[in-house]
Protein backbone atom coordinates (compact mmCIF):
# COMPACT_ATOMS: atom_id res chain seq x y z
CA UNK A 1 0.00 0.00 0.00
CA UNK A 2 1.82 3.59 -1.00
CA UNK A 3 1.26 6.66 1.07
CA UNK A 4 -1.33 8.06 -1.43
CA UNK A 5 -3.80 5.18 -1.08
CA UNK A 6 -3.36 5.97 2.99
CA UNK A 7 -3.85 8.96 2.87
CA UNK A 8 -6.85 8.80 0.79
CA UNK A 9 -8.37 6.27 3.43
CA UNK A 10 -7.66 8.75 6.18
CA UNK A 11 -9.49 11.35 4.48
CA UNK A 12 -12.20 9.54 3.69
CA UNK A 13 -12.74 8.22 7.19
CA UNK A 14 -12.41 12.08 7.99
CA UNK A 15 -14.88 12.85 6.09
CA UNK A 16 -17.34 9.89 7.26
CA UNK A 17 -16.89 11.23 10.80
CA UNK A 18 -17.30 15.41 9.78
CA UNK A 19 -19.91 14.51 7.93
CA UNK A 20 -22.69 14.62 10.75
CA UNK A 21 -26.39 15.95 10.16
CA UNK A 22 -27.10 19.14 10.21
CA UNK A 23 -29.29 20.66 13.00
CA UNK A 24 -32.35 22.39 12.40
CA UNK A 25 -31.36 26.04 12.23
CA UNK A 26 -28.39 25.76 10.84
CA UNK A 27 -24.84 25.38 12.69
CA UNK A 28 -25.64 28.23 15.50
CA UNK A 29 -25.36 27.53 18.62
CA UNK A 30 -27.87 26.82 20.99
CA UNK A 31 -29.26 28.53 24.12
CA UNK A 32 -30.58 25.66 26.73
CA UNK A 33 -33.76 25.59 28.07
CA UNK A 34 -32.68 24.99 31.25
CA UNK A 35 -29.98 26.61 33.06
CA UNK A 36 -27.58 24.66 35.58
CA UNK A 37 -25.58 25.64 38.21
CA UNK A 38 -23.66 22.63 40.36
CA UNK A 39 -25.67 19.92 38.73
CA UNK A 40 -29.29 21.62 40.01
CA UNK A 41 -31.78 23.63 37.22
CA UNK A 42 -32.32 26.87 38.56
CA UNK A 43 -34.10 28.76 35.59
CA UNK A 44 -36.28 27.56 32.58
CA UNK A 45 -36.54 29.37 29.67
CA UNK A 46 -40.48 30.78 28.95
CA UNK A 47 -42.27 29.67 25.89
CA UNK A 48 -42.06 31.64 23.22
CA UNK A 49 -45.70 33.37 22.86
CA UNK A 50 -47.05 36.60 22.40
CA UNK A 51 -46.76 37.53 26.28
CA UNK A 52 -43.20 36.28 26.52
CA UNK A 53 -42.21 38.65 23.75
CA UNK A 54 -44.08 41.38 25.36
CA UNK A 55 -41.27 41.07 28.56
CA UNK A 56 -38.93 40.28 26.26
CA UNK A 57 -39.52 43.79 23.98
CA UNK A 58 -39.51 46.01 27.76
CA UNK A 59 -36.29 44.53 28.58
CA UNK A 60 -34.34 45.04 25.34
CA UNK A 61 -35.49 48.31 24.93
CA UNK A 62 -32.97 49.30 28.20
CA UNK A 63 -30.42 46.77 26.73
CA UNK A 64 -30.48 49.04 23.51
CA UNK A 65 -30.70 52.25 25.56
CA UNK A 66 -26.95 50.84 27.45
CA UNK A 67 -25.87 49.95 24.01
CA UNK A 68 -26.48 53.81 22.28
CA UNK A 69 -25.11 54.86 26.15
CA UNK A 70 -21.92 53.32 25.66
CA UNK A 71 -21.41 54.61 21.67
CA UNK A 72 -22.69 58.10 22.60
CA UNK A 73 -20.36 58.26 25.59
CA UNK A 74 -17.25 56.32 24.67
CA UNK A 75 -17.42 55.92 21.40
CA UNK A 76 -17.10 51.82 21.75
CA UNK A 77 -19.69 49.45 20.08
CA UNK A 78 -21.21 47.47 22.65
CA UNK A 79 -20.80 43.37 22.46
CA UNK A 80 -24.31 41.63 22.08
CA UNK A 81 -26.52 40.92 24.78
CA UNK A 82 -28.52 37.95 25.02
CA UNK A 83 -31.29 37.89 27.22
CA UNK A 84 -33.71 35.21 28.54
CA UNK A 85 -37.08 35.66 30.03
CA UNK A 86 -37.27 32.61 32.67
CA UNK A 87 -39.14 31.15 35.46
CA UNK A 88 -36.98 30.80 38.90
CA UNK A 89 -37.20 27.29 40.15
CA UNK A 90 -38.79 28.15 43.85
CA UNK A 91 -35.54 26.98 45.89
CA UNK A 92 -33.65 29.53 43.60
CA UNK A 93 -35.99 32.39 44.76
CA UNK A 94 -36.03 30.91 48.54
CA UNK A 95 -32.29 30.57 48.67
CA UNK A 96 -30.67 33.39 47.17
CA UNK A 97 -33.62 35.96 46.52
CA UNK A 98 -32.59 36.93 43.13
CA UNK A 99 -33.75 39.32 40.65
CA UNK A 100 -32.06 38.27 37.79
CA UNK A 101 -28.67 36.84 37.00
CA UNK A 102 -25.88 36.94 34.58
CA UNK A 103 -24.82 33.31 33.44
CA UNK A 104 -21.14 34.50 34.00
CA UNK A 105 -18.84 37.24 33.93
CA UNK A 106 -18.29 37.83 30.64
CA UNK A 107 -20.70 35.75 28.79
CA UNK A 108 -22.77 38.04 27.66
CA UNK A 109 -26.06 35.98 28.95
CA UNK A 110 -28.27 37.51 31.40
CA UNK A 111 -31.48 35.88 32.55
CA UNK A 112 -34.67 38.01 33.85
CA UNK A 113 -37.39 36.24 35.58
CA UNK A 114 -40.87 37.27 34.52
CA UNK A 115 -41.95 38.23 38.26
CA UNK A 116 -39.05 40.73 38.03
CA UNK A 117 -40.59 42.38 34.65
CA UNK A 118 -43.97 42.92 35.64
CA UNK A 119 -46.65 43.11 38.37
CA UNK A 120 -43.44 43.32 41.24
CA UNK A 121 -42.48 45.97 43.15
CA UNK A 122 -39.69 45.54 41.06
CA UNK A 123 -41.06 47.06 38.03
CA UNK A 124 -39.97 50.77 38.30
CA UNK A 125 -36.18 49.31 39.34
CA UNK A 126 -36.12 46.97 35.86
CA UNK A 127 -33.84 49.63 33.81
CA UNK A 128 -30.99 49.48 36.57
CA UNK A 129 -31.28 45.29 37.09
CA UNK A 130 -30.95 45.11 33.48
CA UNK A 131 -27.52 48.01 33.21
CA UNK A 132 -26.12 46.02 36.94
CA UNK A 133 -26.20 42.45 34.70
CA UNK A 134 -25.74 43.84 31.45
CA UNK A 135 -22.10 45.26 33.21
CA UNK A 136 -21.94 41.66 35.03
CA UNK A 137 -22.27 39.82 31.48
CA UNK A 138 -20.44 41.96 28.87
CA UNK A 139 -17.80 44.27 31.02
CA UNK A 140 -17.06 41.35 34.24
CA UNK A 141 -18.22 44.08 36.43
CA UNK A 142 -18.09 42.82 40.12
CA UNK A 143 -20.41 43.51 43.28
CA UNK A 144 -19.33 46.69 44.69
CA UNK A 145 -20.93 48.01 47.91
CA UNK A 146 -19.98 51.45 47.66
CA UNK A 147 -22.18 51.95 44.06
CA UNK A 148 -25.77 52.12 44.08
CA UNK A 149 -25.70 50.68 40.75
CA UNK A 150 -23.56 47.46 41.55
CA UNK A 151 -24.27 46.79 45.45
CA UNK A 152 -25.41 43.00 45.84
CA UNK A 153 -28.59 44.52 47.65
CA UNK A 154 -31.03 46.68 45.32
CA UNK A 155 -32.04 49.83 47.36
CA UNK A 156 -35.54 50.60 47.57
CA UNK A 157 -34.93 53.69 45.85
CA UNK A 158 -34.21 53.30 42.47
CA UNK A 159 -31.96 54.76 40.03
CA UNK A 160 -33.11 57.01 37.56
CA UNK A 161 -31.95 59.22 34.34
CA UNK A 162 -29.10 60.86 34.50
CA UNK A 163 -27.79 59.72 38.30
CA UNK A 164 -28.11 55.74 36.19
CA UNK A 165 -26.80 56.91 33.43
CA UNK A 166 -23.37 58.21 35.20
CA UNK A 167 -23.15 54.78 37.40
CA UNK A 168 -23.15 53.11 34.14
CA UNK A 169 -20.13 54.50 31.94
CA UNK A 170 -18.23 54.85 35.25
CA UNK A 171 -18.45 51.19 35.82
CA UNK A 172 -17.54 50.79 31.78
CA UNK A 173 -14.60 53.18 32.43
CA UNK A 174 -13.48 50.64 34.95
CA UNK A 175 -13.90 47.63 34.12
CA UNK A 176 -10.93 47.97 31.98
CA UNK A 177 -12.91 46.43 28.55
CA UNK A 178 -13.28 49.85 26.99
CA UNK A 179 -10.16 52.09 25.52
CA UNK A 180 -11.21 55.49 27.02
CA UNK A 181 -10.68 58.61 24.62
């Protein structure tokens, strides 16, 4: 047998092996339906429905409103944001009390429970949940207890206009992800 008929064989079984189905949409990537932390589901993604997509539209509007922040301020196109409208498992909301959560710092995945969206007392605070894990997600932003914008504990008081605004690009400033002019 000479190299060339090897090499063809190698190839070929290469080629049996890449040669896998395609999925559905395409080669994209897929967000789960459940999200895991330590083995344990703490958040299910909603069905997608005409409700869903109403939670789904409030929430993206402040993602887009950090997103023209950042250019208008800085000058630096903000990475994407994906966002997932869930349902807290109840031992989540028992345990840690959460509003919403970025999957990790620096994924650029942040989850926001339904409850938090609407009919909460947590309604008028949604645009400064969204910035405080929008600068978890994209910019690794950790808890600091000295910012009203990124203390562990929301305040009862919420952030508004410009006050949010200034938290916002300072945090950017520092997180060290953005080349200041």
């Amino acid at each position: 047998m000479d190299i060339n008929e090897i090499i063809d064989q190698e190839l070929a079984e290469f080629a049996r092996d890449y040669d896998r189905p395609r999925r559905d949409y395409g080669d994209r990537t897929r967000v789960p339906k459940t999200h895991k932390w330590k083995g344990k589901e703490y958040a299910k993604n909603r069905e997608s429905n005409d409700e869903t997509h109403e939670l789904r539209r409030k929430v993206m509007q402040y993602i887009y409103d950090a997103k023209n922040l950042v250019k208008k301020e800085l000058g630096y196109d903000q990475p994407r944001v994906n966002m997932r409208v869930v349902d807290w498992s109840p031992e989540r909301v028992i345990l840690q009390n959460a509003l919403a959560c970025a999957t990790g710092h620096g994924t650029g995945v942040i989850l926001i429970p339904a409850a938090t969206i609407t009919g909460s007392k947590w309604e008028r605070h949604l645009k400064s949940i969204v910035y405080h894990e929008i600068l978890h997600a994209t910019y690794c932003v950790e808890h600091d207890k000295s910012s009203p914008l990124m203390h562990p504990n929301i305040s009862w008081k919420p952030l508004e206009g410009e006050e949010l605004d200034k938290w916002f690009i300072k945090h950017v400033k520092e997180s060290g992800k953005v080349k200041t002019k």
